[in-house]
C-alpha atoms as a PDB file:
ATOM      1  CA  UNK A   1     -12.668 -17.016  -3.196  1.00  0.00           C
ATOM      2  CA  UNK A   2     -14.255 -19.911  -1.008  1.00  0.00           C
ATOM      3  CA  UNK A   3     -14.296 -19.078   2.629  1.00  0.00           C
ATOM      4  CA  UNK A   4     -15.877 -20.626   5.548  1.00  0.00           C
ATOM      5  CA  UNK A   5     -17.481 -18.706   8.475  1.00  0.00           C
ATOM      6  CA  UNK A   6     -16.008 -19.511  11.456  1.00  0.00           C
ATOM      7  CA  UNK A   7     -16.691 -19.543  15.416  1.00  0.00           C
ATOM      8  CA  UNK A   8     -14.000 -20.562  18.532  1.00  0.00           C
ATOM      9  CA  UNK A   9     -13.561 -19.732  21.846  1.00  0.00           C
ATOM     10  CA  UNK A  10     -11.551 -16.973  22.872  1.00  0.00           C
ATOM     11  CA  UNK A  11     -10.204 -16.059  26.959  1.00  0.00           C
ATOM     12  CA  UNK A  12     -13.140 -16.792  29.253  1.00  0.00           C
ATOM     13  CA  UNK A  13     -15.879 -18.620  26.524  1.00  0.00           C
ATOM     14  CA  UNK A  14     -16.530 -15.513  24.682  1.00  0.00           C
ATOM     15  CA  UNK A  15     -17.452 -16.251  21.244  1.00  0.00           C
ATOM     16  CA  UNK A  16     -15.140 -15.111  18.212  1.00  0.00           C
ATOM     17  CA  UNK A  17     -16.597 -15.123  14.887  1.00  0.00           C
ATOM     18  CA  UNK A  18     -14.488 -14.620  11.614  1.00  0.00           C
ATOM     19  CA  UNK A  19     -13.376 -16.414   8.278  1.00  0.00           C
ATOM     20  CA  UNK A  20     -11.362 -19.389   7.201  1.00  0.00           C
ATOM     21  CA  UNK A  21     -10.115 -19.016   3.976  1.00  0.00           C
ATOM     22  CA  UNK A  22      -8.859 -22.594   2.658  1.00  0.00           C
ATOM     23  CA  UNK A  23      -5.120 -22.475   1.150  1.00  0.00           C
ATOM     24  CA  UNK A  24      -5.320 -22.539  -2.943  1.00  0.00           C
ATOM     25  CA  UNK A  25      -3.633 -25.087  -5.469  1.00  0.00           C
ATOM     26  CA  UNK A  26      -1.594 -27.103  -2.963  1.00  0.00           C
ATOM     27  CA  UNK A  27      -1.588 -30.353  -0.864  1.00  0.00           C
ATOM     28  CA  UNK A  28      -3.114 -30.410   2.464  1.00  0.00           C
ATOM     29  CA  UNK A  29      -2.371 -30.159   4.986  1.00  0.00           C
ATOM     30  CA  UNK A  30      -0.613 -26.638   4.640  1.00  0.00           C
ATOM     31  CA  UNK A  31       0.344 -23.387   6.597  1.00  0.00           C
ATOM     32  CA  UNK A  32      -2.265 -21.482   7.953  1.00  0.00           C
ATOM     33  CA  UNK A  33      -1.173 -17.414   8.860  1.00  0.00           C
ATOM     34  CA  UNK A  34      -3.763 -15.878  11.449  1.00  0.00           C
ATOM     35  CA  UNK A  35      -4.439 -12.261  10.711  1.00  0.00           C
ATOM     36  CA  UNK A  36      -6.198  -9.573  13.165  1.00  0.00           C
ATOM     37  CA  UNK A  37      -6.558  -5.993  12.608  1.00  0.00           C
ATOM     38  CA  UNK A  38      -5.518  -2.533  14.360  1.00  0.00           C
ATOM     39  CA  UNK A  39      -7.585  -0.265  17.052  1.00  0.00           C
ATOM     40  CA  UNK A  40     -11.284  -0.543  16.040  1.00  0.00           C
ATOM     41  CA  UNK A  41     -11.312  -1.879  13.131  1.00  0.00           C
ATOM     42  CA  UNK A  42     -13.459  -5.173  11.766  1.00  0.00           C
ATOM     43  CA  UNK A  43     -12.523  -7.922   9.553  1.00  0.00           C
ATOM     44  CA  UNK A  44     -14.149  -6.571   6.589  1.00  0.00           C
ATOM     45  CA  UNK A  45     -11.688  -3.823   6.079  1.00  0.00           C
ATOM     46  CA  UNK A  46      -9.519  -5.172   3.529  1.00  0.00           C
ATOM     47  CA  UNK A  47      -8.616  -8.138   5.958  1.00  0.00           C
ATOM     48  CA  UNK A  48     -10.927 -10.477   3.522  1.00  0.00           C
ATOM     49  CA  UNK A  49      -8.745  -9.044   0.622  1.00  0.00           C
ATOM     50  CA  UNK A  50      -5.067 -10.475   2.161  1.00  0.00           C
ATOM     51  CA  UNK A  51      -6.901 -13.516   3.728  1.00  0.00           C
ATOM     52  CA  UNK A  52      -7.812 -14.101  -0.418  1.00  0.00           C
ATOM     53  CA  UNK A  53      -3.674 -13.625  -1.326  1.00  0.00           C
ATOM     54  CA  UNK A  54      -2.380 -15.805   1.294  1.00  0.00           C
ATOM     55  CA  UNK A  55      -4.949 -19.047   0.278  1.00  0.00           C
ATOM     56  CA  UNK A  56      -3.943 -17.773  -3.561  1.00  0.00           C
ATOM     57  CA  UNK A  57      -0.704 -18.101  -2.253  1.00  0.00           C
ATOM     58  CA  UNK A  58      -0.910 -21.934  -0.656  1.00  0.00           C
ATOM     59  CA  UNK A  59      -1.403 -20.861   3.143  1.00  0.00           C
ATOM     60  CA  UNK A  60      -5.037 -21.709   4.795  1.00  0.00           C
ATOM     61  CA  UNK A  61      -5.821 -17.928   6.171  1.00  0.00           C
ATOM     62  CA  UNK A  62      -7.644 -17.197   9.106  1.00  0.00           C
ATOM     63  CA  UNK A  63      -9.430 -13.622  10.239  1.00  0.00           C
ATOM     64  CA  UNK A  64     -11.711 -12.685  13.007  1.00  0.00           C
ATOM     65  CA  UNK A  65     -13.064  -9.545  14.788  1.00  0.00           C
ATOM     66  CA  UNK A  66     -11.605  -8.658  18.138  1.00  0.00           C
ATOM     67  CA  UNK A  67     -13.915  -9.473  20.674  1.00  0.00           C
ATOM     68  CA  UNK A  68     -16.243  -6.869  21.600  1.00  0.00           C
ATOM     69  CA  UNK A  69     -16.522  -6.013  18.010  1.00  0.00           C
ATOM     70  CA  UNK A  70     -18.025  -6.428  14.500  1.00  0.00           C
ATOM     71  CA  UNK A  71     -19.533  -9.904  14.746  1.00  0.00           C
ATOM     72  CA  UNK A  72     -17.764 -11.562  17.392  1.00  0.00           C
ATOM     73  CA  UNK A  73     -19.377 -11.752  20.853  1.00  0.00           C
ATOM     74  CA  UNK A  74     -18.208  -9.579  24.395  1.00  0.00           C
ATOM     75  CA  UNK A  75     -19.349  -6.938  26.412  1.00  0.00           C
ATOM     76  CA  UNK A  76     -18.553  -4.498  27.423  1.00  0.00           C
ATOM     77  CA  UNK A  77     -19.340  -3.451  23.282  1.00  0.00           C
ATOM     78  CA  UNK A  78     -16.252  -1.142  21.223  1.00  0.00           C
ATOM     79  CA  UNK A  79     -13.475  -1.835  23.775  1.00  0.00           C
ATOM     80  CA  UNK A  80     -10.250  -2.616  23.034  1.00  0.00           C
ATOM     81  CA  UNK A  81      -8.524  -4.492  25.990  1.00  0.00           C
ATOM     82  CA  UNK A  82      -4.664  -5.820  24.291  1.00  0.00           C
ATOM     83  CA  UNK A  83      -4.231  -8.117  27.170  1.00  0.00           C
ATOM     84  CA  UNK A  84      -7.912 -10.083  26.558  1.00  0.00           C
ATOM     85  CA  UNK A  85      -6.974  -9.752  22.986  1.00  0.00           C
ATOM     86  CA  UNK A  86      -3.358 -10.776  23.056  1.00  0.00           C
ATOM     87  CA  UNK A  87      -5.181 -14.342  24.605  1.00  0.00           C
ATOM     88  CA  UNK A  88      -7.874 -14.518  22.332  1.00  0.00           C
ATOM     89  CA  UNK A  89      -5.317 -14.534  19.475  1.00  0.00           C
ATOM     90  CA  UNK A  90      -3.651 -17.641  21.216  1.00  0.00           C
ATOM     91  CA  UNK A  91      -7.117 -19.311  21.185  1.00  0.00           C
ATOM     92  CA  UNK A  92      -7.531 -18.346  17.231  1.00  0.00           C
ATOM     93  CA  UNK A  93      -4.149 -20.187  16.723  1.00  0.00           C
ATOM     94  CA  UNK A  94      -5.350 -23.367  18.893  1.00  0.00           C
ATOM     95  CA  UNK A  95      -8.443 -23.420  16.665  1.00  0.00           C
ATOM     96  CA  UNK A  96      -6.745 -23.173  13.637  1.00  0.00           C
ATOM     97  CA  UNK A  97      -4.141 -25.844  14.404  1.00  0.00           C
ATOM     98  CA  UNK A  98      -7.204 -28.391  15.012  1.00  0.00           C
ATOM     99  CA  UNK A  99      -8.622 -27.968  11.598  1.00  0.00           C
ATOM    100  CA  UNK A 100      -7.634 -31.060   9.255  1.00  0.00           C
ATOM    101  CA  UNK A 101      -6.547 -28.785   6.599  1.00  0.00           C
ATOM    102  CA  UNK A 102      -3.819 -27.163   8.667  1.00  0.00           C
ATOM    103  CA  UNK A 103      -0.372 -28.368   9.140  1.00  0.00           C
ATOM    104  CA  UNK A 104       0.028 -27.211  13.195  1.00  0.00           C
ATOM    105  CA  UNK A 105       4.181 -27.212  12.606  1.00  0.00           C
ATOM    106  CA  UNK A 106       3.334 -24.021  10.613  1.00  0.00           C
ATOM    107  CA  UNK A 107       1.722 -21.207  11.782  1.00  0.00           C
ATOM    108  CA  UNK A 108       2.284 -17.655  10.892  1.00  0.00           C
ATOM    109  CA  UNK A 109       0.603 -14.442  12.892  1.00  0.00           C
ATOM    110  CA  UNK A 110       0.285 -11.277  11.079  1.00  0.00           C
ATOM    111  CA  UNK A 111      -1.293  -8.263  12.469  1.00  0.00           C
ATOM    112  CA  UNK A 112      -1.424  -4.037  11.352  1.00  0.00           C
ATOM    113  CA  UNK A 113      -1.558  -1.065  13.398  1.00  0.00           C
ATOM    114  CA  UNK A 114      -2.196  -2.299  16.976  1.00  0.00           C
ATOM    115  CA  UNK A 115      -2.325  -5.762  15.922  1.00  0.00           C
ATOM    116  CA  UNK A 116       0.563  -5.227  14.227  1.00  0.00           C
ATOM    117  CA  UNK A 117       2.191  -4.808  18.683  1.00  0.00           C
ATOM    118  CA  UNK A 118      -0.605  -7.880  19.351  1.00  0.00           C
ATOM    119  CA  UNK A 119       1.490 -10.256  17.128  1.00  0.00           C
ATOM    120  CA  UNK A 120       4.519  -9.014  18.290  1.00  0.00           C
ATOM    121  CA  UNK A 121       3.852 -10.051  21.679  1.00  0.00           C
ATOM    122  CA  UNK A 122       2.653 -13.367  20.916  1.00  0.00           C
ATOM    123  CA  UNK A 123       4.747 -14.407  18.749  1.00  0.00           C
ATOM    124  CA  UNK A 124       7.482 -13.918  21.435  1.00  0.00           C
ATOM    125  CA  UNK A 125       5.642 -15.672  24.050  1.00  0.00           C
ATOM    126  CA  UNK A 126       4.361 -18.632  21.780  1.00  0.00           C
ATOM    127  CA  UNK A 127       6.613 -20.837  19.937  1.00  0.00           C
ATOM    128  CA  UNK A 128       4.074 -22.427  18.073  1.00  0.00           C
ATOM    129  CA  UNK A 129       4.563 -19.171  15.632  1.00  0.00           C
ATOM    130  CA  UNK A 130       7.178 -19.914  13.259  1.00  0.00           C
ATOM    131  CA  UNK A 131       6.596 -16.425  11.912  1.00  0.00           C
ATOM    132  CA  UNK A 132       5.646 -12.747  12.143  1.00  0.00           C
ATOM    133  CA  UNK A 133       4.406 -10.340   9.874  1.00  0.00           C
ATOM    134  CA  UNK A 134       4.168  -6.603  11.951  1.00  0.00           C
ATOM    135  CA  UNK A 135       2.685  -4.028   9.584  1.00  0.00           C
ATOM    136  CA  UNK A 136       2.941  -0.348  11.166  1.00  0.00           C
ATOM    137  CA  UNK A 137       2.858  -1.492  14.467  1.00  0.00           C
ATOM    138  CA  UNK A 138       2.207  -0.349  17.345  1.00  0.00           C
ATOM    139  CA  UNK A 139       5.152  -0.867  19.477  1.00  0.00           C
ATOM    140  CA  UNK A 140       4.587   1.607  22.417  1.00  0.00           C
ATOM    141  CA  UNK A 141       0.988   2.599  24.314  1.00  0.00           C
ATOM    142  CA  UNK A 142       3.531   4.874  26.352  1.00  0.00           C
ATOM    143  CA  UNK A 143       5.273   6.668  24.111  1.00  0.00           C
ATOM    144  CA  UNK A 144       2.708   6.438  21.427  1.00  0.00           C
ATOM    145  CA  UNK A 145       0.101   8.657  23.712  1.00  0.00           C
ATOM    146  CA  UNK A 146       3.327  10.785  24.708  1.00  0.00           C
ATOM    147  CA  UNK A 147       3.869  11.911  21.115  1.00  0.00           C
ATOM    148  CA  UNK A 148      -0.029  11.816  20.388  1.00  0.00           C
ATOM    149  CA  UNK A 149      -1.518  14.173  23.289  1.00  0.00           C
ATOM    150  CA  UNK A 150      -0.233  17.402  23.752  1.00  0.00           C
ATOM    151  CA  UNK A 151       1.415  17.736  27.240  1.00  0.00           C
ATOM    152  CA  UNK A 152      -1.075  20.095  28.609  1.00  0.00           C
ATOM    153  CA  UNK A 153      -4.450  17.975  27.474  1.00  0.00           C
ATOM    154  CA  UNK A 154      -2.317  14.980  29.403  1.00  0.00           C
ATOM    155  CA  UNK A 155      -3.790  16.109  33.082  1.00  0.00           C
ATOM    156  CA  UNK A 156      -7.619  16.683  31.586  1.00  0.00           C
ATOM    157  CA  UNK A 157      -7.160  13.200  29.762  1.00  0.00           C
ATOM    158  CA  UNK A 158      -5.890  11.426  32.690  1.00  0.00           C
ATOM    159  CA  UNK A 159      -8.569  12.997  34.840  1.00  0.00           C
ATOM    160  CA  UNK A 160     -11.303  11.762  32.733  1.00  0.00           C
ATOM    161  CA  UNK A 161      -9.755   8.024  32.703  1.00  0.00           C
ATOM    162  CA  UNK A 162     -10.119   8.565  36.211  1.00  0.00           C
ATOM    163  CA  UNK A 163     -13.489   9.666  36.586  1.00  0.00           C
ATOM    164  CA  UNK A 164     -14.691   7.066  34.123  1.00  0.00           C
ATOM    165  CA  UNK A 165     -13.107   4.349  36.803  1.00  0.00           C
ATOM    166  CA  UNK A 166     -14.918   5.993  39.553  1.00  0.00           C
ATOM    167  CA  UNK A 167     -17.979   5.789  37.740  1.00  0.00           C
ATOM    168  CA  UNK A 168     -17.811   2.460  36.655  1.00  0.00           C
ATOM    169  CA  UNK A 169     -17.000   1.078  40.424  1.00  0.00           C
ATOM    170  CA  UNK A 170     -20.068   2.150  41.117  1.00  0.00           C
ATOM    171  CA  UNK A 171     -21.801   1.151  38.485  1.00  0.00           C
ATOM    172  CA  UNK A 172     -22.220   3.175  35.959  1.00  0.00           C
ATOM    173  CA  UNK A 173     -21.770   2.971  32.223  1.00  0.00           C
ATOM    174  CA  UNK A 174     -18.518   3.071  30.824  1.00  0.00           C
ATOM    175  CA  UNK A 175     -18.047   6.842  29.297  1.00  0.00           C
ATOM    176  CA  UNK A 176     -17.227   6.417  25.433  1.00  0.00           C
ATOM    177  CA  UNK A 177     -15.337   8.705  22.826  1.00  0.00           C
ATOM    178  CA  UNK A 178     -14.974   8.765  18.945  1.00  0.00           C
ATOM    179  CA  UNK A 179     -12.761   6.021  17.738  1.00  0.00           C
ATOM    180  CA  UNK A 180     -11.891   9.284  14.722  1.00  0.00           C
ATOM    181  CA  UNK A 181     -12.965  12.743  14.474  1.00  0.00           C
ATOM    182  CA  UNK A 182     -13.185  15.444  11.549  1.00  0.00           C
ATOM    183  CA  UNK A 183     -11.240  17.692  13.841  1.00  0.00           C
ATOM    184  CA  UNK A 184      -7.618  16.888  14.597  1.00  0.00           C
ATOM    185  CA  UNK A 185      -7.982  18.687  18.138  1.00  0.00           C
ATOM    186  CA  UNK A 186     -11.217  17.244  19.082  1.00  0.00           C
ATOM    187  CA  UNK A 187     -11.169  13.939  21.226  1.00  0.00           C
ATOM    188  CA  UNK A 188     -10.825  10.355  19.832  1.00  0.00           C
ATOM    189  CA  UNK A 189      -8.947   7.465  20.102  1.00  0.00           C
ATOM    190  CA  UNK A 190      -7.546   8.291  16.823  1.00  0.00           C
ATOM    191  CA  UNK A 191      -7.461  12.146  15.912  1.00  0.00           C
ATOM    192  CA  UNK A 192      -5.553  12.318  12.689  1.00  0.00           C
ATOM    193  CA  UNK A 193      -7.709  13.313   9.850  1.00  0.00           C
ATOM    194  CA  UNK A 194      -6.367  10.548   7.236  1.00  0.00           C
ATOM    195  CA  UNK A 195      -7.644   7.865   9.991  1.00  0.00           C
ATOM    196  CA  UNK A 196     -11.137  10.017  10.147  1.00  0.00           C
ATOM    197  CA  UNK A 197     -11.238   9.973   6.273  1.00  0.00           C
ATOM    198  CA  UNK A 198     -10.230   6.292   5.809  1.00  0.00           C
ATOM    199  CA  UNK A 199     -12.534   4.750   8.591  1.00  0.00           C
ATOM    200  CA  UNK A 200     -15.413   6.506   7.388  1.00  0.00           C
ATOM    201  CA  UNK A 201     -14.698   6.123   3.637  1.00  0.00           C
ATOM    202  CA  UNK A 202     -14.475   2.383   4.201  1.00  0.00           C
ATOM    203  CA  UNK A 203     -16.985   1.963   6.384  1.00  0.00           C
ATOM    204  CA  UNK A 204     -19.315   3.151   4.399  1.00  0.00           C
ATOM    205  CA  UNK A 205     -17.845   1.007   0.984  1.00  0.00           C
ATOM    206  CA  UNK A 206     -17.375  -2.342   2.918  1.00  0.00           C
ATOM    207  CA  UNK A 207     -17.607  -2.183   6.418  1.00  0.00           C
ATOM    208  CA  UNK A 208     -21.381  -0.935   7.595  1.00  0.00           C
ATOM    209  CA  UNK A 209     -20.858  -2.903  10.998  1.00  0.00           C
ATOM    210  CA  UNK A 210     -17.946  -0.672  12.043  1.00  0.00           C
ATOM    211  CA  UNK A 211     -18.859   1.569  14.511  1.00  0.00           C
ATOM    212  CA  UNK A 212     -17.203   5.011  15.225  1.00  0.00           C
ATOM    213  CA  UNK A 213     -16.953   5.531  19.050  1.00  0.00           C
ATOM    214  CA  UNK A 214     -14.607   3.497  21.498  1.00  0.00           C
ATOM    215  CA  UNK A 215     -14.678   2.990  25.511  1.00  0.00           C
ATOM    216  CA  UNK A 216     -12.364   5.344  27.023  1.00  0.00           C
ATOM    217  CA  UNK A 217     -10.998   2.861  28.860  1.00  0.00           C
ATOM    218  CA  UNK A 218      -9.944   1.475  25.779  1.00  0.00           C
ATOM    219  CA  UNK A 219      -7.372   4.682  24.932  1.00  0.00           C
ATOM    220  CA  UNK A 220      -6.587   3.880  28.859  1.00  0.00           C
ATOM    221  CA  UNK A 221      -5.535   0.305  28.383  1.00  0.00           C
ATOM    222  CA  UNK A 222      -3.873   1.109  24.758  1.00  0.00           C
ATOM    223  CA  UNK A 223      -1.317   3.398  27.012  1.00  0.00           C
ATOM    224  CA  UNK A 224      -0.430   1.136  29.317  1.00  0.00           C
ATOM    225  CA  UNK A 225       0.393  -1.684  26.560  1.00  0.00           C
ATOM    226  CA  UNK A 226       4.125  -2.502  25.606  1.00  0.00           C
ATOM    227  CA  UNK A 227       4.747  -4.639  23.485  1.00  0.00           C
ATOM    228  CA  UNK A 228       7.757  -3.495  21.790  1.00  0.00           C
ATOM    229  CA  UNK A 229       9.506  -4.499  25.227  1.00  0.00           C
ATOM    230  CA  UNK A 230       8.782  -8.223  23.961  1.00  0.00           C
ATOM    231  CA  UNK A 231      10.888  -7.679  20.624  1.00  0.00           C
ATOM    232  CA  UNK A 232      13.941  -9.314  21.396  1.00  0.00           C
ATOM    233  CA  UNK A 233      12.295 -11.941  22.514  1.00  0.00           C
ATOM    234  CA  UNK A 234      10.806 -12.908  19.629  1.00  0.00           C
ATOM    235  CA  UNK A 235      14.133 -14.649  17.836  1.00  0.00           C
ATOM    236  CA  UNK A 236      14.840 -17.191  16.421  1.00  0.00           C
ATOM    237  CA  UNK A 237      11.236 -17.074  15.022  1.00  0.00           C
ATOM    238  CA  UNK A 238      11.497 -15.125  11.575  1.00  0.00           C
ATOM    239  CA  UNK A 239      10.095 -11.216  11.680  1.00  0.00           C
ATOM    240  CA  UNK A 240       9.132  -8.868   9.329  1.00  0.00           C
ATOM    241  CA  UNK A 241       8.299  -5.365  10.148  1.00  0.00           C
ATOM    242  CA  UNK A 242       6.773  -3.200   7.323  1.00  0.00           C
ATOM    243  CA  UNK A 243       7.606   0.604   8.608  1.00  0.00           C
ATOM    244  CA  UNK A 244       5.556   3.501   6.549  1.00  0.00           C
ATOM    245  CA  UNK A 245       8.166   6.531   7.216  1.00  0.00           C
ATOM    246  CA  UNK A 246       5.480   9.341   7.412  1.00  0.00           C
ATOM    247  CA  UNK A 247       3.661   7.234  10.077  1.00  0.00           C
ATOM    248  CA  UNK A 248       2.191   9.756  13.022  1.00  0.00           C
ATOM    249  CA  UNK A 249      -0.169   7.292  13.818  1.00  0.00           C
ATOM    250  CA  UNK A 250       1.831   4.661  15.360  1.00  0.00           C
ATOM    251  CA  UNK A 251       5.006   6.845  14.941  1.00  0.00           C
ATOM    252  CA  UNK A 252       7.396   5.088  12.743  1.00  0.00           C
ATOM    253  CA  UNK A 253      10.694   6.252  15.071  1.00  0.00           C
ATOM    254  CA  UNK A 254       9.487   3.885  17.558  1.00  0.00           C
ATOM    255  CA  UNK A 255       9.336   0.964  15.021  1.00  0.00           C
ATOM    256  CA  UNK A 256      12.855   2.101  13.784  1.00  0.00           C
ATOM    257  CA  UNK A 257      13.870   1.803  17.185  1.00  0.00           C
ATOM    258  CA  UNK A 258      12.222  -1.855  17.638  1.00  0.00           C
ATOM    259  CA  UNK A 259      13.578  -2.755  14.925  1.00  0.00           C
ATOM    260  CA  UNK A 260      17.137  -2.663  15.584  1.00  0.00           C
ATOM    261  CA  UNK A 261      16.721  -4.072  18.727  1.00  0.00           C
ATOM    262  CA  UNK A 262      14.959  -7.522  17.309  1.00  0.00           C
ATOM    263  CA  UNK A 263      17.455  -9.924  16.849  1.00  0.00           C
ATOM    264  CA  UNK A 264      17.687 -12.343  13.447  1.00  0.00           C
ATOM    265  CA  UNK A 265      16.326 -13.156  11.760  1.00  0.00           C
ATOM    266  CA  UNK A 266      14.690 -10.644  10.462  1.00  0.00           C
ATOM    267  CA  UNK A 267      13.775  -8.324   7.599  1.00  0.00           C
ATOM    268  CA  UNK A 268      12.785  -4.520   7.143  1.00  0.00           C
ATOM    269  CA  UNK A 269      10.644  -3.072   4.543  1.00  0.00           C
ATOM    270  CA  UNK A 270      10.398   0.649   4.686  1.00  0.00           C
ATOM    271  CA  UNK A 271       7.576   1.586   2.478  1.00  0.00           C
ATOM    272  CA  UNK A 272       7.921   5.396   1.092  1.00  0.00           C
ATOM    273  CA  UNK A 273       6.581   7.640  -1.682  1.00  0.00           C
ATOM    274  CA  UNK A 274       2.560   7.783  -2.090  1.00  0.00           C
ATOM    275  CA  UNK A 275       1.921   5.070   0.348  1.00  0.00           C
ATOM    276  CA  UNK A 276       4.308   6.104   3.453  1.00  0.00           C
ATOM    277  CA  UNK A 277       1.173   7.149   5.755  1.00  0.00           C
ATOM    278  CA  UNK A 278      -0.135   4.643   8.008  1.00  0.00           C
ATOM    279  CA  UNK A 279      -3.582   4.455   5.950  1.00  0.00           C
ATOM    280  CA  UNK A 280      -3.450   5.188   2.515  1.00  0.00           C
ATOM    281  CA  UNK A 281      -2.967   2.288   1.747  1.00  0.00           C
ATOM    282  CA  UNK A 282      -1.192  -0.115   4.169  1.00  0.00           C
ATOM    283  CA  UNK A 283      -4.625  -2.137   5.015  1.00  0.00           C
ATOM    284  CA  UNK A 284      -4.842  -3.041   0.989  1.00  0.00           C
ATOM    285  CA  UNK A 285      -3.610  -5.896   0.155  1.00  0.00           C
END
């Protein structure tokens, strides 16, 4: 598939790097759908592989890292900040709609996993978006770290987000934690051992420039991020949620609950059986 690497300007000059992936066996200029992935993760895992169906398809695809990872620029490096990146993905759809190939009446955002909340959110706040795709979303920081972190680590978490503020107002280095860990009890942003066995499975086949650790910040900001509150708003631009109903990563009650309160259109599809986790398979495309 031909692709073109790509650079733009995301919130405050920092450069985001990614890939433009012309659309396939159609007139120009065409639809262009701008995809991002969840907590950590870099273009190169399986992004590249929808970006390919979409152009096969007859939409122009776009894909980049989040700043402060993979290739794209930011410091400080491995943090996840939704608010930076919930503007950086309005930048990636001003870029896209200046490219001559791109028809700027038809943009699509589609995002998985904490992208999956990012495109949420924008695509109720920007009405350039004509639609969303919301893959296993994340539709809660909130609840999600509620139903994530037993009640009595809560205090000994909170107290190290605090101490890593202290130390950072004064200068230090931000303190940094395992994006996934081997041990389901140990600490990391994401402690479920399918995400530890994915990550490191496809880092290693397809993705050496991922790196395993995260600010702790990061897990800080994740919790205070809503963006679920924004679904409503969202109509009349078209939605679909894709719900995987063994999902303990980004729990799939809370996208049940989301769900029902968007307002049409939109359209549901509950994926079960083999593939009902949130990583077996829901980042293939």
């Amino acid at each position: 598939m031909n692709r073109e690497d790509i650079e733009f300007q995301g919130e405050g000059d920092v450069t985001l790097r990614g890939w433009f992936y012309p659309a396939q066996n159609t007139t120009t200029p065409a639809p262009v759908i701008v995809l991002t992935h969840g907590m950590s993760a870099v273009k190169e895992m399986y992004l590249d592989d929808y970006a390919s169906v979409f152009a096969e398809a007859g939409l122009n695809a776009l894909v980049y890292d989040h700043r402060n990872f993979g290739d794209s620029d930011g410091t400080p490096r491995q943090e996840l900040d939704p608010v930076l990146q919930y503007r950086d993905y309005r930048n990636a759809i001003s870029y896209a709609t200046t490219r001559p190939e791109v028809d700027a009446n038809r943009v699509g955002v589609w995002g998985s996993s904490f992208s999956g909340g990012i495109g949420l959110m924008v695509a109720a706040i920007d009405k350039r978006v004509k639609a969303v795709v919301a893959q296993v979303p994340m539709i809660s920081g909130p609840a999600t770290l509620d139903r994530l972190i037993r009640p009595d680590f809560l205090p000994h978490v909170r107290g190290n987000f605090d101490a890593d503020r202290l130390n950072r107002f004064a200068g230090g280095e931000p303190a940094m934690l395992p994006a996934v860990s081997p041990d389901p009890m140990g600490q990391a942003a994401m402690p479920q051992t399918d995400a530890y066995e994915w990550f490191t499975k496809i880092s290693a086949d397809r993705a050496p420039n991922w790196k395993n650790e995260m600010t702790a910040r990061s897990l800080e900001m994740a919790g205070e991020f809503d963006p679920g509150s924004f679904i409503s708003q969202i109509s009349p631009t078209p939605l679909l949620m894709i719900i995987a109903d063994e999902d303990a990563c980004t729990p799939y009650a809370l996208a049940f609950d989301a769900y029902e309160r968007a307002r049409e259109p939109k359209q549901l599809v509950e994926v079960s059986g083999a593939a009902r986790d949130h990583f077996v398979k829901h980042l293939r495309a």
